[in-house]
N, C-alpha and C. Protein backbone atom coordinates (compact mmCIF):
# COMPACT_ATOMS: atom_id res chain seq x y z
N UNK A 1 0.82 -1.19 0.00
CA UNK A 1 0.00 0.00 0.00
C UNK A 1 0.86 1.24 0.00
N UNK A 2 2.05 1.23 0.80
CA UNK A 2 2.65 2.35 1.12
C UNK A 2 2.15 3.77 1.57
N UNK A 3 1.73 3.44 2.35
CA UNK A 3 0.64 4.66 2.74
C UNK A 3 1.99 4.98 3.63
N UNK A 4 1.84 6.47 3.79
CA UNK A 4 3.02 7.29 4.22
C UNK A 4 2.44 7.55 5.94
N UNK A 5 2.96 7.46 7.06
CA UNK A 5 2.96 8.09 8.53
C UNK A 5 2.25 9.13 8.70
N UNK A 6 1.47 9.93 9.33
CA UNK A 6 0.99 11.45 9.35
C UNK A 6 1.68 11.80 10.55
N UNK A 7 2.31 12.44 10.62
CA UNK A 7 3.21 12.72 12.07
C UNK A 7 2.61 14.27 12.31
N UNK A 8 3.41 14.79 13.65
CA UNK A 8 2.60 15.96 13.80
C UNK A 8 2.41 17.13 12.91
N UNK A 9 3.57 17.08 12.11
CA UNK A 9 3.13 18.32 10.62
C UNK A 9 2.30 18.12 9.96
N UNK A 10 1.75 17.08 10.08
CA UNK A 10 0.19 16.78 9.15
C UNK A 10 -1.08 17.10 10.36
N UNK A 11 -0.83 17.63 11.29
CA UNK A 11 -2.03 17.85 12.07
C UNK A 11 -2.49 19.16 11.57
N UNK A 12 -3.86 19.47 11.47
CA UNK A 12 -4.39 20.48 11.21
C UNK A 12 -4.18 21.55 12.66
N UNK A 13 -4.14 22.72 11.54
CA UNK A 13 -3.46 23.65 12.76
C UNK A 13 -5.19 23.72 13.96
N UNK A 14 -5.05 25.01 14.85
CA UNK A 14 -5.85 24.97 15.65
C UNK A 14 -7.13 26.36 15.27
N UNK A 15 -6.46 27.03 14.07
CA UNK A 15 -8.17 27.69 13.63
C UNK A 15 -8.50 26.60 12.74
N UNK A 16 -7.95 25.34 11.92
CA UNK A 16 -8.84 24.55 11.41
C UNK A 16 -10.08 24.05 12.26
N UNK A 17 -9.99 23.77 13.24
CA UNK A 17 -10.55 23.22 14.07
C UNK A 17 -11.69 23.82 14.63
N UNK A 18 -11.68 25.05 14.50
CA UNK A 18 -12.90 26.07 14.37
C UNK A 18 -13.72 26.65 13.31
N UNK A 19 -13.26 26.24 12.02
CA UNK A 19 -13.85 25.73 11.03
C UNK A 19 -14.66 24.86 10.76
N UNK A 20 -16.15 24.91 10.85
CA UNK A 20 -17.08 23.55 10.68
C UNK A 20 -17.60 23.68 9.36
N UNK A 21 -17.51 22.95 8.27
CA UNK A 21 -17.88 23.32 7.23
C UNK A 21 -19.57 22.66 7.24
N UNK A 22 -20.62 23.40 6.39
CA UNK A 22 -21.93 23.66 6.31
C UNK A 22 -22.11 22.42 5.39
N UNK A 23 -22.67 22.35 4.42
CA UNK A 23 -23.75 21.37 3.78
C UNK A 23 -22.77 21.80 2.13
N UNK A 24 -22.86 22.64 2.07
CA UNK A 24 -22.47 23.22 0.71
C UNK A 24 -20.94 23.07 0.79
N UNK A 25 -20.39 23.37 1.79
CA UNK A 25 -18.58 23.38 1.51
C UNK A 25 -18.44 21.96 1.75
N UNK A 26 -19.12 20.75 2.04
CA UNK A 26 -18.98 19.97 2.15
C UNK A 26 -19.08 19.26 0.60
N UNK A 27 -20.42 19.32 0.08
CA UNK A 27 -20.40 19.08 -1.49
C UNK A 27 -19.38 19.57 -2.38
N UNK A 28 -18.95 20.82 -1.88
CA UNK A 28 -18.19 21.39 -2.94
C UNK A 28 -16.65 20.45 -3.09
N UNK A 29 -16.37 20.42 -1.16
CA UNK A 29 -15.43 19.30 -1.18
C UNK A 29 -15.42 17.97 -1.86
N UNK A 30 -16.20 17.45 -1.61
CA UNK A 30 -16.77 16.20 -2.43
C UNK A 30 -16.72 16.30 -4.51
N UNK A 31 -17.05 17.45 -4.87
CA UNK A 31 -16.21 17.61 -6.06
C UNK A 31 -14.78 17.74 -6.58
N UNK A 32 -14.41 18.78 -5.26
CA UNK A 32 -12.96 18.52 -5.35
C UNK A 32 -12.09 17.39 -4.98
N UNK A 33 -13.04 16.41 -3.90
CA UNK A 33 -12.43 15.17 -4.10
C UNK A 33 -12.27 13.92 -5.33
N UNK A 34 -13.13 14.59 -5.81
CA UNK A 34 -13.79 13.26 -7.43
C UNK A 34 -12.68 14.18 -8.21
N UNK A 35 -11.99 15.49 -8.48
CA UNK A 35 -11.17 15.97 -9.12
C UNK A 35 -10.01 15.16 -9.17
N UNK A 36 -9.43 15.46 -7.79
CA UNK A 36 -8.17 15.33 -7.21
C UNK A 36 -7.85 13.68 -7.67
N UNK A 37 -8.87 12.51 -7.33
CA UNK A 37 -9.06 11.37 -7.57
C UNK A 37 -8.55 10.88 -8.86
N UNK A 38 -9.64 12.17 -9.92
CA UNK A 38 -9.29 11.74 -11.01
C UNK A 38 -7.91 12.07 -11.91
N UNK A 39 -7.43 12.87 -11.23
CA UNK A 39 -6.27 13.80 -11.07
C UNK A 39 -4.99 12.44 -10.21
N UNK A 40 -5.34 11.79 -10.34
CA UNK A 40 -4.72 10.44 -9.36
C UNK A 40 -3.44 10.93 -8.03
N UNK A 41 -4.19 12.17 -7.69
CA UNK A 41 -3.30 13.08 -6.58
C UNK A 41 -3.93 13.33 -5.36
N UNK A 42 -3.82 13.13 -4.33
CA UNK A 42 -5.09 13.82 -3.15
C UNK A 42 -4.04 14.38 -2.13
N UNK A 43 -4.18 15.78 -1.51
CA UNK A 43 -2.83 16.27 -0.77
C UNK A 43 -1.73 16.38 -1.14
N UNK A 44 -1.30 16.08 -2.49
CA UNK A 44 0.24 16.02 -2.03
C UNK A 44 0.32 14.59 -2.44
N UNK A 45 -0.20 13.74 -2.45
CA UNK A 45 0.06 12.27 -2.46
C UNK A 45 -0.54 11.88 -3.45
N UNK A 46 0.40 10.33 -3.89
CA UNK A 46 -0.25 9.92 -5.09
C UNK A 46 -1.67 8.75 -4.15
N UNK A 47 -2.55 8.96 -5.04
CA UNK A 47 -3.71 7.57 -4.79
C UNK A 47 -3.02 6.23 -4.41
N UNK A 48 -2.85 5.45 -3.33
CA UNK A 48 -2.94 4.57 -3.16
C UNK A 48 -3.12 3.22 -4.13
N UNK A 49 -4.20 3.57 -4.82
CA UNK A 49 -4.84 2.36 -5.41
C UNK A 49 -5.59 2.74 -6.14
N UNK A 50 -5.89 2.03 -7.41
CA UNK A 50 -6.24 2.82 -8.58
C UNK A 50 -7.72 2.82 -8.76
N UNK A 51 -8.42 2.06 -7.63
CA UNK A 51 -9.68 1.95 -7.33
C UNK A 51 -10.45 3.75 -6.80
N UNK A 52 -9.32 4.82 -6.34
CA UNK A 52 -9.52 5.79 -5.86
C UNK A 52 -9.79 5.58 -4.29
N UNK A 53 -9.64 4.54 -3.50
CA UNK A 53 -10.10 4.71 -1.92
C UNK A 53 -8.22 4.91 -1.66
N UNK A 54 -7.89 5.54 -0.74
CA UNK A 54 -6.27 5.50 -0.51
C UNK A 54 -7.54 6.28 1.07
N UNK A 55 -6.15 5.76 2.12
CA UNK A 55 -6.34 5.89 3.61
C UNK A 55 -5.41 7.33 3.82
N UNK A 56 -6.20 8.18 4.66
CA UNK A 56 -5.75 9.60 5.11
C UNK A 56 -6.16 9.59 6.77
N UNK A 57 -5.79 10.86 7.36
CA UNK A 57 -6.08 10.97 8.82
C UNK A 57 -8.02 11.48 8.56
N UNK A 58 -8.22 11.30 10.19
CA UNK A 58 -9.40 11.92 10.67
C UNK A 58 -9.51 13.36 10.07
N UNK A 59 -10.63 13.96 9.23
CA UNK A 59 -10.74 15.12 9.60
C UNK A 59 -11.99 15.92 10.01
N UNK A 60 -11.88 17.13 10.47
CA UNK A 60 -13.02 17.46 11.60
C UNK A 60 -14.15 17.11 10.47
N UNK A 61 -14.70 17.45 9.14
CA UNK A 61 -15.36 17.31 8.07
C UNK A 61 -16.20 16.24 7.94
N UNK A 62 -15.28 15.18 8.02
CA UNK A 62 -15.32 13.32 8.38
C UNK A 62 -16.99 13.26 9.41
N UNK A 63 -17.34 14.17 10.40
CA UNK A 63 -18.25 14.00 11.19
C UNK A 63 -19.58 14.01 10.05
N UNK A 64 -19.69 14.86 9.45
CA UNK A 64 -20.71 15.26 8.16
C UNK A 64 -20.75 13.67 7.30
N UNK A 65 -19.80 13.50 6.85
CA UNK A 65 -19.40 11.92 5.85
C UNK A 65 -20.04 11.02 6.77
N UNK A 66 -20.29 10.61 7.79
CA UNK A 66 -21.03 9.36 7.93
C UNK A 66 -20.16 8.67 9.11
N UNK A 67 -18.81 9.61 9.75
CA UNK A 67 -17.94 8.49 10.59
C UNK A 67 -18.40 7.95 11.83
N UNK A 68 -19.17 8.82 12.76
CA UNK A 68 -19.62 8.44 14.08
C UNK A 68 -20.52 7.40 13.84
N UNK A 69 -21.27 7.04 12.25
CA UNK A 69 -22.62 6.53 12.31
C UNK A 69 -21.62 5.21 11.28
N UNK A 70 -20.33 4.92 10.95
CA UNK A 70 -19.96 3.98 10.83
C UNK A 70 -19.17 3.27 11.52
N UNK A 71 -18.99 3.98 12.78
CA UNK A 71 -18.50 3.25 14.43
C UNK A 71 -19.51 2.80 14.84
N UNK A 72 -20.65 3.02 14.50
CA UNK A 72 -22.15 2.41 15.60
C UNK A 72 -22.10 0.98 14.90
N UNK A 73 -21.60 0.80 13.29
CA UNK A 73 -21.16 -0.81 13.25
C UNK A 73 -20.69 -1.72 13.83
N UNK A 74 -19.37 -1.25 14.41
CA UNK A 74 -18.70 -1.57 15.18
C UNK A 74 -19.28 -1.71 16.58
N UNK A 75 -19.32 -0.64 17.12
CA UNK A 75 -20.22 -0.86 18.43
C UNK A 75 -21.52 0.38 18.97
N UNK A 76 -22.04 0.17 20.14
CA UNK A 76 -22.95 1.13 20.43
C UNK A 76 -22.70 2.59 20.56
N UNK A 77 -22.91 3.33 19.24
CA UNK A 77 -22.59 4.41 19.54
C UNK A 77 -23.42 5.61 19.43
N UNK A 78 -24.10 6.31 20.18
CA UNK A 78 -24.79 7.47 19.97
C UNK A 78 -24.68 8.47 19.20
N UNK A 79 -25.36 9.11 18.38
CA UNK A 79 -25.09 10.03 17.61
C UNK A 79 -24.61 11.38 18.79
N UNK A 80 -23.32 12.07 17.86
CA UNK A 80 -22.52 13.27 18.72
C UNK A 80 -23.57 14.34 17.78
N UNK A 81 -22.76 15.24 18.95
CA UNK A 81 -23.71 16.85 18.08
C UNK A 81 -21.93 17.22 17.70
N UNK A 82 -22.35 18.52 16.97
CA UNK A 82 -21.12 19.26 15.67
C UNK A 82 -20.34 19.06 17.00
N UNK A 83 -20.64 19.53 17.83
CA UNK A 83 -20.02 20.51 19.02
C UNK A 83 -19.01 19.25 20.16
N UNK A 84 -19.96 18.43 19.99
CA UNK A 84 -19.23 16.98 20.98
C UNK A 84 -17.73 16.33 20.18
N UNK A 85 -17.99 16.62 18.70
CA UNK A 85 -17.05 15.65 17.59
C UNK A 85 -15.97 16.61 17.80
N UNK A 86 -16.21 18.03 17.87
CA UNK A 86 -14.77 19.09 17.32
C UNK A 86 -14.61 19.39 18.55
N UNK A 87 -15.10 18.91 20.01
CA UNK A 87 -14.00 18.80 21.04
C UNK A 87 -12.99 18.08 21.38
N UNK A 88 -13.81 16.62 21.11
CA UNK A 88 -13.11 15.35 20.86
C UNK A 88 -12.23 14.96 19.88
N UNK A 89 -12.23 15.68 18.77
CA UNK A 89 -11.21 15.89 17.48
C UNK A 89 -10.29 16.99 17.79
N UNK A 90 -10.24 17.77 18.42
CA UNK A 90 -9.11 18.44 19.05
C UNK A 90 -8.62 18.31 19.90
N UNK A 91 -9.19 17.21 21.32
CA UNK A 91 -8.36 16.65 22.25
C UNK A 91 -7.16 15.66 21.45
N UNK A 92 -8.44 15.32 20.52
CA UNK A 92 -7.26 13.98 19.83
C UNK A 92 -5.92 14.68 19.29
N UNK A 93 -5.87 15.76 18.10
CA UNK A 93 -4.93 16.80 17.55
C UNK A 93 -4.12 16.74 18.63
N UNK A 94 -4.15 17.20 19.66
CA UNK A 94 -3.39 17.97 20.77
C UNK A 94 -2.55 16.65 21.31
N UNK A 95 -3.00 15.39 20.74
CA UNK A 95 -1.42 14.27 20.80
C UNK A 95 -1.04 13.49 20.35
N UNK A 96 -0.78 14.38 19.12
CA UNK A 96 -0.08 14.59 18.08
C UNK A 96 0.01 13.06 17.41
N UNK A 97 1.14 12.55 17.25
CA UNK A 97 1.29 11.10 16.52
C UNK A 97 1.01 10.05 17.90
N UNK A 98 0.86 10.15 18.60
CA UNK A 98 0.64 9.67 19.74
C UNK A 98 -1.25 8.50 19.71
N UNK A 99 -2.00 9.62 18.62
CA UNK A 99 -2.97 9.10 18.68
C UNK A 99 -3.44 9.54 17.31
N UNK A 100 -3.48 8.15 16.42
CA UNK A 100 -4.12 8.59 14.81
C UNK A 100 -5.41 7.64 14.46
N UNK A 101 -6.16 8.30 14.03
CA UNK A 101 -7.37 8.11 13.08
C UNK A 101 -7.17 7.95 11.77
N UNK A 102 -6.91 6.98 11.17
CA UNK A 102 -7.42 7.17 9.80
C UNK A 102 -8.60 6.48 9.23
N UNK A 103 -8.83 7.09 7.95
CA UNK A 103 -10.31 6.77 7.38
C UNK A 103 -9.98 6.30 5.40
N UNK A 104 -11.16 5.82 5.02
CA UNK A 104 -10.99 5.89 3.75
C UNK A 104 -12.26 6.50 3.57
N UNK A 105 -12.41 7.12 2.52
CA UNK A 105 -13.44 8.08 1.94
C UNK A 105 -13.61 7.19 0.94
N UNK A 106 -15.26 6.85 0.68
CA UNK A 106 -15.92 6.21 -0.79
C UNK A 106 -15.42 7.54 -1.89
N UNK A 107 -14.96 7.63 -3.11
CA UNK A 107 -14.72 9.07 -4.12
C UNK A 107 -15.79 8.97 -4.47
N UNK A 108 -16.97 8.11 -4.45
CA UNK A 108 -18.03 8.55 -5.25
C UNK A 108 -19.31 9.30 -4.30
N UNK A 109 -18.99 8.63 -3.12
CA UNK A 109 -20.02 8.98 -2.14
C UNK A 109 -19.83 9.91 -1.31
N UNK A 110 -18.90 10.20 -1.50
CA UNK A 110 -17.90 10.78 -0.14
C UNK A 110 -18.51 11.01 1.27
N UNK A 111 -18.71 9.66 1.13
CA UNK A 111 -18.48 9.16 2.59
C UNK A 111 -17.45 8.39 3.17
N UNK A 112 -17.09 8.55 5.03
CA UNK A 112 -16.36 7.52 5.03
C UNK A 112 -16.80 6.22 5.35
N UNK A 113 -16.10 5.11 4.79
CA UNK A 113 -16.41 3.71 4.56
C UNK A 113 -15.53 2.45 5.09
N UNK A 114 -14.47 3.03 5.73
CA UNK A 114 -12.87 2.15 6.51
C UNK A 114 -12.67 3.20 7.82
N UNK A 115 -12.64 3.01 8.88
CA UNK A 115 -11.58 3.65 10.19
C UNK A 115 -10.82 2.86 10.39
N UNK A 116 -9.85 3.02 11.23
CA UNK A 116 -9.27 1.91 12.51
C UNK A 116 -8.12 3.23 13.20
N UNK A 117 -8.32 3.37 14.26
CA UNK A 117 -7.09 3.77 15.23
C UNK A 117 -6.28 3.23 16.09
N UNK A 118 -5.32 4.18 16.61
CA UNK A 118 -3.78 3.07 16.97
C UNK A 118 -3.21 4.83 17.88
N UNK A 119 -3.36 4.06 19.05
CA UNK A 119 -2.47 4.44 20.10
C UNK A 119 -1.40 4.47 20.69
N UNK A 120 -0.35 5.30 20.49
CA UNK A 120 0.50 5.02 20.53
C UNK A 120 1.75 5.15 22.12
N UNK A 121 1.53 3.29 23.02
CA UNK A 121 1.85 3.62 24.42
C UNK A 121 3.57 3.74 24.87
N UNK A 122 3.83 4.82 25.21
CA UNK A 122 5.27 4.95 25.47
C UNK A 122 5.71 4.15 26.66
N UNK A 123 6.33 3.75 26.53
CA UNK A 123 7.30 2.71 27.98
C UNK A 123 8.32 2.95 28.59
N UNK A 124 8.33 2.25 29.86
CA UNK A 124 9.84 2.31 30.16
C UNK A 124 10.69 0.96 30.32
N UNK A 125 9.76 -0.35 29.79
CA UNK A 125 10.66 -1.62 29.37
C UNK A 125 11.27 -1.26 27.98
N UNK A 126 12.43 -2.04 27.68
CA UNK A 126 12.86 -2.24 26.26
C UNK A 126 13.71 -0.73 26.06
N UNK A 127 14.09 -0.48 26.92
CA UNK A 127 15.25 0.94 26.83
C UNK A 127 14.20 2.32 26.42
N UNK A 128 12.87 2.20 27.07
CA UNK A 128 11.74 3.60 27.02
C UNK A 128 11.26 3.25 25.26
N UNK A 129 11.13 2.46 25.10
CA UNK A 129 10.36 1.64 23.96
C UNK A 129 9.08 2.13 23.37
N UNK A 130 8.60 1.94 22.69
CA UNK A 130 6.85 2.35 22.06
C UNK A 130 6.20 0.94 21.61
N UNK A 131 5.14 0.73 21.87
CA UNK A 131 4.07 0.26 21.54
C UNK A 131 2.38 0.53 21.13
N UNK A 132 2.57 0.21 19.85
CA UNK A 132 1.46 0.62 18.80
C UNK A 132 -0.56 0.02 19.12
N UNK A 133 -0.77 0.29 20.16
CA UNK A 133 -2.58 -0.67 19.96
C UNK A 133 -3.35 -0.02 19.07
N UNK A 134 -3.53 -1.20 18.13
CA UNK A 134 -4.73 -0.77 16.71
C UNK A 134 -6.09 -1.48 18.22
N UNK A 135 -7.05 -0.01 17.52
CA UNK A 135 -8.67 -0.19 18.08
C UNK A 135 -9.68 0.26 17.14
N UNK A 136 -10.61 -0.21 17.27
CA UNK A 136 -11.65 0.49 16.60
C UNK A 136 -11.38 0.19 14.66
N UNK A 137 -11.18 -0.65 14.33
CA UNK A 137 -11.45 -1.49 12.52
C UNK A 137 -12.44 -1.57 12.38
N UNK A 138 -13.09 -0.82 11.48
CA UNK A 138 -14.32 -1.08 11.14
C UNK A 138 -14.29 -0.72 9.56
N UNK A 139 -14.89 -1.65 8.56
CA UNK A 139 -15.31 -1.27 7.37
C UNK A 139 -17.42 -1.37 7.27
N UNK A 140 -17.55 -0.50 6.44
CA UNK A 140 -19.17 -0.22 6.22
C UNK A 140 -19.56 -1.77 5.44
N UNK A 141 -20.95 -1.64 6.00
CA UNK A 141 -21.21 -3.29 5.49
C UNK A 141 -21.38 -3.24 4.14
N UNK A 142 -21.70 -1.82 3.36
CA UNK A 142 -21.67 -1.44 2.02
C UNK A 142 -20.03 -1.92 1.21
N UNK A 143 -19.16 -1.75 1.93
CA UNK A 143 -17.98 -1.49 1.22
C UNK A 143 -17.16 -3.02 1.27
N UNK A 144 -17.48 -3.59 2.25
CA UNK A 144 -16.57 -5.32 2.51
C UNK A 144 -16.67 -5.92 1.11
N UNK A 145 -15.21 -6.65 1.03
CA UNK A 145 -14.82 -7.53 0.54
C UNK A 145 -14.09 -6.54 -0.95
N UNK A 146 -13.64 -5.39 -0.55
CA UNK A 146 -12.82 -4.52 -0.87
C UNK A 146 -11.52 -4.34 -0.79
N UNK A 147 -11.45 -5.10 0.16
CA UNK A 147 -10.38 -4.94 0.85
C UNK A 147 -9.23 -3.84 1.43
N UNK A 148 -10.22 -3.23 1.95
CA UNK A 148 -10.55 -1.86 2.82
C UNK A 148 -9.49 -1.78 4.35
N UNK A 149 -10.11 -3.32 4.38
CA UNK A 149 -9.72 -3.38 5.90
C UNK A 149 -8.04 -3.54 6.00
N UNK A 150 -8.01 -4.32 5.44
CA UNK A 150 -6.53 -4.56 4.90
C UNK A 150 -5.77 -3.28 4.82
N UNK A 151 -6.15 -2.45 3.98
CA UNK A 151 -5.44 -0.63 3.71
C UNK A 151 -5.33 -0.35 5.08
N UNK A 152 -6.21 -0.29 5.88
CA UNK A 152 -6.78 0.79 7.36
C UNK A 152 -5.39 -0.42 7.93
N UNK A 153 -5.26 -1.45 8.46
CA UNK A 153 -4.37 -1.84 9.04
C UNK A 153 -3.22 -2.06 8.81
N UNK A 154 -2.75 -2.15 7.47
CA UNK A 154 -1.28 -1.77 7.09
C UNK A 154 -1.08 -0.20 7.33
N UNK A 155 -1.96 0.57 7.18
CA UNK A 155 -1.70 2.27 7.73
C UNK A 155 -1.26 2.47 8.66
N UNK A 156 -1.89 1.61 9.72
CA UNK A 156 -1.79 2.16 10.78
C UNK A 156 -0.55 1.42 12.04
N UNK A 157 -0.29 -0.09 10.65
CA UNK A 157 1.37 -0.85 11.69
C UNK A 157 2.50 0.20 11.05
N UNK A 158 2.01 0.62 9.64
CA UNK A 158 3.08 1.76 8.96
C UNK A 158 3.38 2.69 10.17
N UNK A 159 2.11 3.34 11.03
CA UNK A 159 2.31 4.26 11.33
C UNK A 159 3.08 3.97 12.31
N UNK A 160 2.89 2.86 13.37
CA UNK A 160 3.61 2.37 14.53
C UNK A 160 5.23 2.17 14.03
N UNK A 161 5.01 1.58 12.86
CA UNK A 161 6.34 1.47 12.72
C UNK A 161 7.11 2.75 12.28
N UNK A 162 7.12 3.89 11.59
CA UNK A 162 6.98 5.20 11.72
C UNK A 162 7.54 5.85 13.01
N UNK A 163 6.56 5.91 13.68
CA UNK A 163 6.98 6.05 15.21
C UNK A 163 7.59 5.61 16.25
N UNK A 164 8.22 4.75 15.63
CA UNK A 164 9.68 3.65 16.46
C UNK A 164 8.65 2.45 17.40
N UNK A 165 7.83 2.11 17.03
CA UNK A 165 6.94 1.47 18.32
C UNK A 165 8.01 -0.24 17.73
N UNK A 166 7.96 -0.90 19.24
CA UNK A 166 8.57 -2.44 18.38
C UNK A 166 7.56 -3.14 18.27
N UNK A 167 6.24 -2.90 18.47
CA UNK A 167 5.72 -4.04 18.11
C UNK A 167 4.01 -3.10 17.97
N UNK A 168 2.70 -3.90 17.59
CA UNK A 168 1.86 -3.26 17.68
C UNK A 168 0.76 -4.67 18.09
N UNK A 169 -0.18 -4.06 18.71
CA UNK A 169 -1.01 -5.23 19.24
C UNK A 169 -2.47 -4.84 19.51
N UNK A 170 -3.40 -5.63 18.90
CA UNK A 170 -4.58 -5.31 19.19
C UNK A 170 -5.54 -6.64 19.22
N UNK A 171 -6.94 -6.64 19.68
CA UNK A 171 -7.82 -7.65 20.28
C UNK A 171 -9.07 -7.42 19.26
N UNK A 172 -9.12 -8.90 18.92
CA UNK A 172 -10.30 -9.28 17.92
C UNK A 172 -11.36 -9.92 18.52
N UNK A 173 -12.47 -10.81 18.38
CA UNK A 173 -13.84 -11.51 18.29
C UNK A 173 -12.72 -12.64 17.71
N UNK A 174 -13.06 -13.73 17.84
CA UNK A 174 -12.35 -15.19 17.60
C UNK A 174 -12.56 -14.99 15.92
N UNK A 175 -13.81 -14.94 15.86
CA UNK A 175 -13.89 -14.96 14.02
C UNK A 175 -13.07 -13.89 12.85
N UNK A 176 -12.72 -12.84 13.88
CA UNK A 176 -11.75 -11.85 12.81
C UNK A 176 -10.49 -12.45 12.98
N UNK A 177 -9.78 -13.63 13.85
CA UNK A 177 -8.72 -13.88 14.33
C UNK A 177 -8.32 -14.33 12.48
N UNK A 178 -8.55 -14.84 11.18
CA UNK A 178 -8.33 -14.93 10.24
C UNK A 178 -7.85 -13.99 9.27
N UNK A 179 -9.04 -13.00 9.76
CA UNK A 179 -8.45 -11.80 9.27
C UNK A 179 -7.46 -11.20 9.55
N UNK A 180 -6.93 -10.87 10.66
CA UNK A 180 -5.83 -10.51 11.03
C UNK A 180 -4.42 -11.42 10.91
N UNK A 181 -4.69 -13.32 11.17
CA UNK A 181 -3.42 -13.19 10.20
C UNK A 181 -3.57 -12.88 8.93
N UNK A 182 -4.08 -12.88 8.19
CA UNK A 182 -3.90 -12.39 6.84
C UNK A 182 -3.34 -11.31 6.77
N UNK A 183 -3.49 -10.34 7.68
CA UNK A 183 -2.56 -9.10 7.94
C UNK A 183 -1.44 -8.89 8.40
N UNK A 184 -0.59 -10.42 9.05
CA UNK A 184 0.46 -10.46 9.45
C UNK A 184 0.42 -10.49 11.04
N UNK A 185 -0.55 -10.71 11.73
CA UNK A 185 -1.05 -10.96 12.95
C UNK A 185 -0.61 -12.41 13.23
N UNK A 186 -0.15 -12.45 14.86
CA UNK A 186 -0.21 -13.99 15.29
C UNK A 186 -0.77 -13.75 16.61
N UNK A 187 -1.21 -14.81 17.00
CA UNK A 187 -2.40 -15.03 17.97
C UNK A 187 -1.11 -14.96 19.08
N UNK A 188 -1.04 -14.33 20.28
CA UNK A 188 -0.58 -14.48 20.79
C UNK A 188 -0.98 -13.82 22.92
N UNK A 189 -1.03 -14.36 23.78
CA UNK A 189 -1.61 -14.48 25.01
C UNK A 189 -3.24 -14.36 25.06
N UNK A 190 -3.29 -14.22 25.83
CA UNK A 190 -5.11 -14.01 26.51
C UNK A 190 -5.76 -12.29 26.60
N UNK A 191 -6.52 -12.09 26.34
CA UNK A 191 -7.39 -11.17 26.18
C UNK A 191 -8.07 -10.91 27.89
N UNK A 192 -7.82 -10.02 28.03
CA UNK A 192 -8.51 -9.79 29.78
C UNK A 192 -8.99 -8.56 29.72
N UNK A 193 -10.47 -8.25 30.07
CA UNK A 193 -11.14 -7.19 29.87
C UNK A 193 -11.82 -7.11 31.38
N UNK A 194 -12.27 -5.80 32.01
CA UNK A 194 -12.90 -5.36 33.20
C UNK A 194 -13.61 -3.67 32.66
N UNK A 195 -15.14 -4.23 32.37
CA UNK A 195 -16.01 -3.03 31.72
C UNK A 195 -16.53 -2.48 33.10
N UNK A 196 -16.92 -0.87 32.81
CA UNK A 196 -17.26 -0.23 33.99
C UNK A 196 -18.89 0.02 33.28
């Protein structure tokens, strides 16, 4: 895939973030994304894949596209107001490569249709070491067998690996355990959870 790291120079500054775009700058975006697409360029970067989906970071915009309401796939999630997403999207900003979102955008729909995030935990085994946890994979039930999911998780071991992490680790449902080796995953200890 070669999807490139977003480190902190790719964070949107902090009047982006007070920027909520309306109904219309959103469409208009959405043309300029079917441009850029066809233009086989988006940011600065070449397309990924010639299908037009290539994986980018979270952006505040992303709330409008469909993202909070393609985590409720994944799990129970309430719809946010403008105001709940662009607090929570700027706590996230504020650390920096530490904590990335990425998404894939449908070019035709422009919606998003792939997440997965990856936390990134600093240590003090292994000489103050990093370790990468991917959470939250989700592809739209519209978009599977795309192989979507695949992009979102090579992005995001890129990114760990990027960020010096030695290893990256995250927890599946027994039945995705396939999927993930296919991604280069090996099953390895027990899963221990305590919900509040």
């Amino acid at each position: 895939m070669g999807s490139e790291a977003f480190l902190a120079n790719d964070i949107p500054k902090a009047q982006n973030i007070e920027n909520v775009a309306d109904s219309s700058q959103i469409s208009e975006n959405c043309i300029m994304h079917q441009l850029i697409v066809q233009g086989n360029i988006q940011n600065g970067h070449h397309i990924e894949n010639a299908d037009g989906f290539s994986v980018r970071r979270l952006q505040l915009s992303d709330h409008q596209k469909g993202f909070v309401e393609l985590l409720a796939q994944l799990s129970p999630t309430r719809p946010l107001s403008q105001q709940e997403f662009q607090e929570r999207f700027a706590e996230l900003v504020s650390m920096g490569p530490d904590h990335h979102i990425c998404v894939i955008e449908d070019p035709v729909s422009c919606r998003v249709v792939a997440t997965g995030s990856i936390f990134i935990e600093r240590k003090f085994i292994r000489g103050c070491s990093k370790v990468g946890h991917i959470e939250d994979v989700v592809v739209d039930k519209g978009a599977r067998g795309l192989h979507l999911g695949h992009r979102v998780v090579k992005h995001l071991v890129d990114h760990a690996k990027a960020t010096g992490c030695y290893k990256v680790v995250l927890y599946c449902k027994p039945e995705l355990r396939e999927f993930y080796q296919k991604c280069g995953f090996m099953e390895k200890n027990v899963q221990m959870a305590f919900y509040f």
